[in-house]
Protein backbone atom coordinates (compact mmCIF):
# COMPACT_ATOMS: atom_id res chain seq x y z
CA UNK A 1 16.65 12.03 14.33
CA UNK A 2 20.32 11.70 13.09
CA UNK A 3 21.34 12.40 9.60
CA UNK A 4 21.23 8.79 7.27
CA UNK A 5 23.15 7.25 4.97
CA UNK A 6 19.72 6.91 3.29
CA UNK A 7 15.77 7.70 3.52
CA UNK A 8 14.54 5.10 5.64
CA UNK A 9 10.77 3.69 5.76
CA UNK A 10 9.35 2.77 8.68
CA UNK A 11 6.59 -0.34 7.25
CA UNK A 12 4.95 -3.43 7.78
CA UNK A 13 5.66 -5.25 4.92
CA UNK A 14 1.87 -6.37 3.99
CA UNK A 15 0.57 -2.49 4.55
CA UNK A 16 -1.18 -1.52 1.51
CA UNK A 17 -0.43 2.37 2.55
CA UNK A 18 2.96 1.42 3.03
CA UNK A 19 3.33 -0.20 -0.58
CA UNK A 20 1.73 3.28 -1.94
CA UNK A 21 5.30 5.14 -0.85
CA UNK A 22 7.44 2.00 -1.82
CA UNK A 23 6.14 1.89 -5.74
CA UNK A 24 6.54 5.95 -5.54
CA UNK A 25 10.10 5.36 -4.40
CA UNK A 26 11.02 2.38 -7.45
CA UNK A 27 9.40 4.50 -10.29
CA UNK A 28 11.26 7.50 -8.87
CA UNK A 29 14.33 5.01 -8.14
CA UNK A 30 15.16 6.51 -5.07
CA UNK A 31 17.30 4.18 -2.80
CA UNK A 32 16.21 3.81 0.68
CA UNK A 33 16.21 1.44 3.91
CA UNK A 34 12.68 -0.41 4.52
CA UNK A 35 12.72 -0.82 8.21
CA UNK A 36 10.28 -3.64 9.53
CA UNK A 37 8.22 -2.64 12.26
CA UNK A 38 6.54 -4.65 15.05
CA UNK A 39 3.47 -4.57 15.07
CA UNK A 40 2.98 -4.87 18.59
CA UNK A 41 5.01 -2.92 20.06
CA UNK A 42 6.48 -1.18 17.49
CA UNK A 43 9.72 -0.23 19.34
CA UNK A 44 11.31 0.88 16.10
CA UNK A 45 8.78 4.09 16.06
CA UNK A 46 9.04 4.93 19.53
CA UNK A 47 10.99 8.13 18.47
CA UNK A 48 8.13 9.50 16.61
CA UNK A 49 6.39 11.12 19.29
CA UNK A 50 2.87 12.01 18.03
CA UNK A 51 2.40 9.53 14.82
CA UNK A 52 2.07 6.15 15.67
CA UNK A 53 1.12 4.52 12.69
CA UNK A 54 3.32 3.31 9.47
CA UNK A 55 4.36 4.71 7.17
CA UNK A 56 6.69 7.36 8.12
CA UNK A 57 9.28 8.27 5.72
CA UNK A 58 12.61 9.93 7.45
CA UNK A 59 14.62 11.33 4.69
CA UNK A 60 18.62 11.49 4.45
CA UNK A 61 18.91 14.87 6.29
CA UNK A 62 16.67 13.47 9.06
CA UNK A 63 13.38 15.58 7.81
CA UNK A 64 10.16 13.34 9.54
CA UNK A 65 6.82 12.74 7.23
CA UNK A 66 3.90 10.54 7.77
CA UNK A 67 0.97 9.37 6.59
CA UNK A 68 1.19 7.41 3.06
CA UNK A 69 -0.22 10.42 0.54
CA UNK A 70 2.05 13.45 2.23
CA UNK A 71 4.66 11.01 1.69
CA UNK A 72 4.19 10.63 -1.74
CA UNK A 73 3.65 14.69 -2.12
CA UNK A 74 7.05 15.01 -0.50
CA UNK A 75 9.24 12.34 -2.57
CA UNK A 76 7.78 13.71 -5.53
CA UNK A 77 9.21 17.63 -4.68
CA UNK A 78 12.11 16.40 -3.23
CA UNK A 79 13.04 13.93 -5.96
CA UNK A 80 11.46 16.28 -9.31
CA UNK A 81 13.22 13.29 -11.90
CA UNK A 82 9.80 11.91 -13.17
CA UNK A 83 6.97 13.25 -11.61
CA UNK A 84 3.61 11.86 -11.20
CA UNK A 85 1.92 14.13 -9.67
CA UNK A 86 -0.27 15.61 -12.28
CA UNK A 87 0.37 19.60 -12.99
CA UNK A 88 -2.53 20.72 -15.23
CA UNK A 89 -6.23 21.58 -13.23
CA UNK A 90 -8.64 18.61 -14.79
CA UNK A 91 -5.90 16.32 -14.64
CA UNK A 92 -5.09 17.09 -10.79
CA UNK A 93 -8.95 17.07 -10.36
CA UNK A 94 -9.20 13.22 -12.05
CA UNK A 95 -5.93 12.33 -9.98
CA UNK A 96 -7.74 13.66 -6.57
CA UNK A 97 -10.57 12.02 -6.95
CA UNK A 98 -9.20 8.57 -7.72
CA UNK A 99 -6.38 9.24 -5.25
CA UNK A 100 -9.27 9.67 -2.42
CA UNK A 101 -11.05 6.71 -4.09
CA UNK A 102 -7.92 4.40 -3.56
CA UNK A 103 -7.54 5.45 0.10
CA UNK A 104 -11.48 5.22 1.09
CA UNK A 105 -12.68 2.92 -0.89
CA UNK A 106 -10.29 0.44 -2.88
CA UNK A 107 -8.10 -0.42 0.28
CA UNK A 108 -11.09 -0.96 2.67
CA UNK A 109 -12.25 -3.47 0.29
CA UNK A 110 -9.34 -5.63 0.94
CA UNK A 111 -9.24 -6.43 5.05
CA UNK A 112 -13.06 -7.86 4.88
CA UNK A 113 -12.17 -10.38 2.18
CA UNK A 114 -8.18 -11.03 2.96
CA UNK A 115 -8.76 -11.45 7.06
CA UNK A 116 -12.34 -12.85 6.87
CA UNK A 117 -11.80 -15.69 8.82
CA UNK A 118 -8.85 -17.04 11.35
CA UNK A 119 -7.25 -19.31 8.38
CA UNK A 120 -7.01 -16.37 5.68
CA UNK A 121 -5.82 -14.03 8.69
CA UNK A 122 -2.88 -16.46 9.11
CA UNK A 123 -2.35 -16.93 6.17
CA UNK A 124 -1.90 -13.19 5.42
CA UNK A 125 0.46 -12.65 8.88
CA UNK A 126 2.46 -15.85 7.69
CA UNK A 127 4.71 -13.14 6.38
CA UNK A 128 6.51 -12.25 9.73
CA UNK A 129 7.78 -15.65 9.55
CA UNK A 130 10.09 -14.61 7.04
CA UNK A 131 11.21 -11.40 8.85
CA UNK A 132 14.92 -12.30 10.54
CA UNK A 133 14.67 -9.37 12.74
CA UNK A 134 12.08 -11.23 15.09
CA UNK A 135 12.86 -14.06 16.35
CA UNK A 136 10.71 -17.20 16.94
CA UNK A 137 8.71 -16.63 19.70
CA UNK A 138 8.18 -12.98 18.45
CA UNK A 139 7.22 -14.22 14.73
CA UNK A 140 4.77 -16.98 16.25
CA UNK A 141 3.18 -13.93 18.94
CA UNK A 142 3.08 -11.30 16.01
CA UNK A 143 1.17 -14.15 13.64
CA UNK A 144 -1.24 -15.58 15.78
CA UNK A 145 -2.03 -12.50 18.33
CA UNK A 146 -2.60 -10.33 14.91
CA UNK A 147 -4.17 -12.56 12.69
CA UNK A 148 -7.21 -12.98 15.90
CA UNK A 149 -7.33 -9.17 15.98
CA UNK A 150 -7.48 -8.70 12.58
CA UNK A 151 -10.18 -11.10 12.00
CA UNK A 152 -12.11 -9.08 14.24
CA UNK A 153 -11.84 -5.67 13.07
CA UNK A 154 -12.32 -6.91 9.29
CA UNK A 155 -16.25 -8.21 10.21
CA UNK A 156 -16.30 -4.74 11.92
CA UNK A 157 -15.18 -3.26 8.97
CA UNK A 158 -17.16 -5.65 6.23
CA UNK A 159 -20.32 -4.40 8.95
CA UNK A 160 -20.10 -0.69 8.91
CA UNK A 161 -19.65 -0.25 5.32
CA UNK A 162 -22.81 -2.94 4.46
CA UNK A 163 -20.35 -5.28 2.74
CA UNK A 164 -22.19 -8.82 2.63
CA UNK A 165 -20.11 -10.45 -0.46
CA UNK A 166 -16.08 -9.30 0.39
CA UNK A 167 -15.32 -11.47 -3.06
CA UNK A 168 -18.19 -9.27 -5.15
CA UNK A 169 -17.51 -5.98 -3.42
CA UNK A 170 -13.60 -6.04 -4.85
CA UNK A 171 -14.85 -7.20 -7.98
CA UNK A 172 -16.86 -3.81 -8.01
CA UNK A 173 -14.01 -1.77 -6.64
CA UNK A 174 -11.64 -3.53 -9.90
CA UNK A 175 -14.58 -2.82 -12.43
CA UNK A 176 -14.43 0.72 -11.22
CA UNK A 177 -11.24 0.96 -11.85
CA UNK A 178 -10.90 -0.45 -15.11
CA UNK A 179 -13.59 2.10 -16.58
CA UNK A 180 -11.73 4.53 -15.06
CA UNK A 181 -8.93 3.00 -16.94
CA UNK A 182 -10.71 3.32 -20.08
CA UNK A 183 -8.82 2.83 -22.93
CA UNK A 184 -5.29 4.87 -21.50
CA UNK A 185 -2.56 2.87 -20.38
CA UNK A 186 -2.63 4.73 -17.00
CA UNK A 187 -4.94 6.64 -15.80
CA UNK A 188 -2.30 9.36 -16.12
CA UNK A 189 -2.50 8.73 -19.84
CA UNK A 190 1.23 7.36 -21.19
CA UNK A 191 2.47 7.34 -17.76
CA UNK A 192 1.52 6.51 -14.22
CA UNK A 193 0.54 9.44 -12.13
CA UNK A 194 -0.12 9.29 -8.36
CA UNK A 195 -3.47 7.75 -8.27
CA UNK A 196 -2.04 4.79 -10.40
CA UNK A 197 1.19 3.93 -7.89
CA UNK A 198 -1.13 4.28 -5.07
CA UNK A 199 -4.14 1.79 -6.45
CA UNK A 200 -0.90 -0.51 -7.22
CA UNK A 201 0.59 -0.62 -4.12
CA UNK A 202 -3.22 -1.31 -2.54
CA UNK A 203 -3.33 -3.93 -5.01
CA UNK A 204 0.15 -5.13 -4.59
CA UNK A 205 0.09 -5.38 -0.87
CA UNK A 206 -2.28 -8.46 -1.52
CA UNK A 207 -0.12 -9.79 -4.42
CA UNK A 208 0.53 -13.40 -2.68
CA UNK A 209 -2.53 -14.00 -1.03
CA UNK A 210 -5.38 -16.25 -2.73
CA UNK A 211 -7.49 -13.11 -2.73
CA UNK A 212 -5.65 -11.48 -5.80
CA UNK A 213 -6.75 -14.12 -8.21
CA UNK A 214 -9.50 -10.85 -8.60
CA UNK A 215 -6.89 -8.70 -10.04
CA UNK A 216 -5.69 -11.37 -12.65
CA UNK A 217 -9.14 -12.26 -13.54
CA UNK A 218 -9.95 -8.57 -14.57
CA UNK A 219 -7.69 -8.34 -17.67
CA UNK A 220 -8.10 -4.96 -17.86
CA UNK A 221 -6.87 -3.97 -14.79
CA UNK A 222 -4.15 -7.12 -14.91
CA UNK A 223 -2.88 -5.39 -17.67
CA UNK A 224 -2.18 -2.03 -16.23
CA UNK A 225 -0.89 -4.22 -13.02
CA UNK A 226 1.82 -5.40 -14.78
CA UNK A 227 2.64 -2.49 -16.75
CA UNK A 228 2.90 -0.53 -13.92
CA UNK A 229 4.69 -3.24 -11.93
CA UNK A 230 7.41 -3.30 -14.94
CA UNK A 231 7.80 0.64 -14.11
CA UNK A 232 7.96 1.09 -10.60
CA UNK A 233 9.33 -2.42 -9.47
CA UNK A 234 11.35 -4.47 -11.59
CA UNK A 235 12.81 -1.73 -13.35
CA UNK A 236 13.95 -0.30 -9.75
């Protein structure tokens, strides 16, 4: 890869691994190019020859990382201004354990409820309308061709991990969360650590579909939503 003006990252913009690395990068306020993929033939990843999937993070000095928690583990060395990654042994312990509860648990909770039928799945894809890069043709393809094959792997998905109620199940996930909140501000006490900016960028990922009416109806974890939107977003 050539040298870059700036880190880019290679997304879709509705991937809830992808907004993990993107609410790293605002807290940390890094700069960097988000580059839309397509998610069919995702042409704009064809250099990376044995990761296929998004994200991948290419740095300014060309440097190649992927998968959405090495990405994080790398921004946070290579950019040390405010870091979340939590440096005594219970509280990396706490911030493991929630960290692999985020990636297994909290964001396979959301395909079974968000793409549980054809109408929801469009309604989440209606997002590549608004992508520019792709033109008409391409937008309508990329909706309609991944909102059908979505719909099926999220009954796969709601099958093999016994989830009858998608609605309940996230509830659970939320309630979870919040006790693991407990009366902090962040899990990582008066600041977010790693675990929090990933479960946000799960959560935010979902933050215009009708499905995150669950987040706002858990004050609790509304609360810390906002609080740690305020940090790693709009203060960006």
């Amino acid at each position: 890869m050539k040298t870059t003006a700036l880190p880019k990252l290679y997304q879709y913009n509705v991937c809830p691994f992808c907004w993990k690395v993107k609410a790293l990068l605002g807290y940390k306020k890094v700069p960097y190019e988000a580059v839309e993929v397509h998610p069919l033939n995702k042409k704009e990843i064809k250099f990376s020859k044995d990761y296929k999937k998004v994200p991948i993070f290419i740095d300014a000095a060309g440097n190649q990382v992927n998968d959405s928690t090495p990405i994080m583990k790398y921004i946070d060395e290579k950019y040390p201004e405010s870091p979340v990654f939590a440096q005594g042994a219970a509280e990396r312990e706490k911030e493991a354990k929630w960290l692999k509860w985020a990636d297994a648990t909290l964001v396979r909770a959301l395909p079974p409820l968000i793409y549980r039928n054809l109408g929801d799945s469009l309604q989440a894809f209606d997002y590549i309308t608004q992508q520019e890069k792709f033109n008409w043709l391409q937008q309508r393809t990329i909706k309609y061709s991944g909102a059908l094959v979505m719909t099926m792997v999220a009954k796969k998905s709601a099958k093999e991990q016994g989830i009858a109620d998608p609605e309940a199940h996230l509830k659970t996930c939320l309630k979870d969360w919040a006790e693991a909140l407990g009366s902090s501000n962040y899990l990582g006490g008066n600041k977010p650590n790693a675990a929090d900016l990933a479960a946000f960028g799960i959560l935010k990922s979902i933050e215009t579909l009708p499905a995150f009416r669950w987040v706002r109806d858990n004050r609790k974890v509304w609360d810390w939503y906002q609080r740690v939107d305020r940090a790693a977003l709009q203060a960006a």
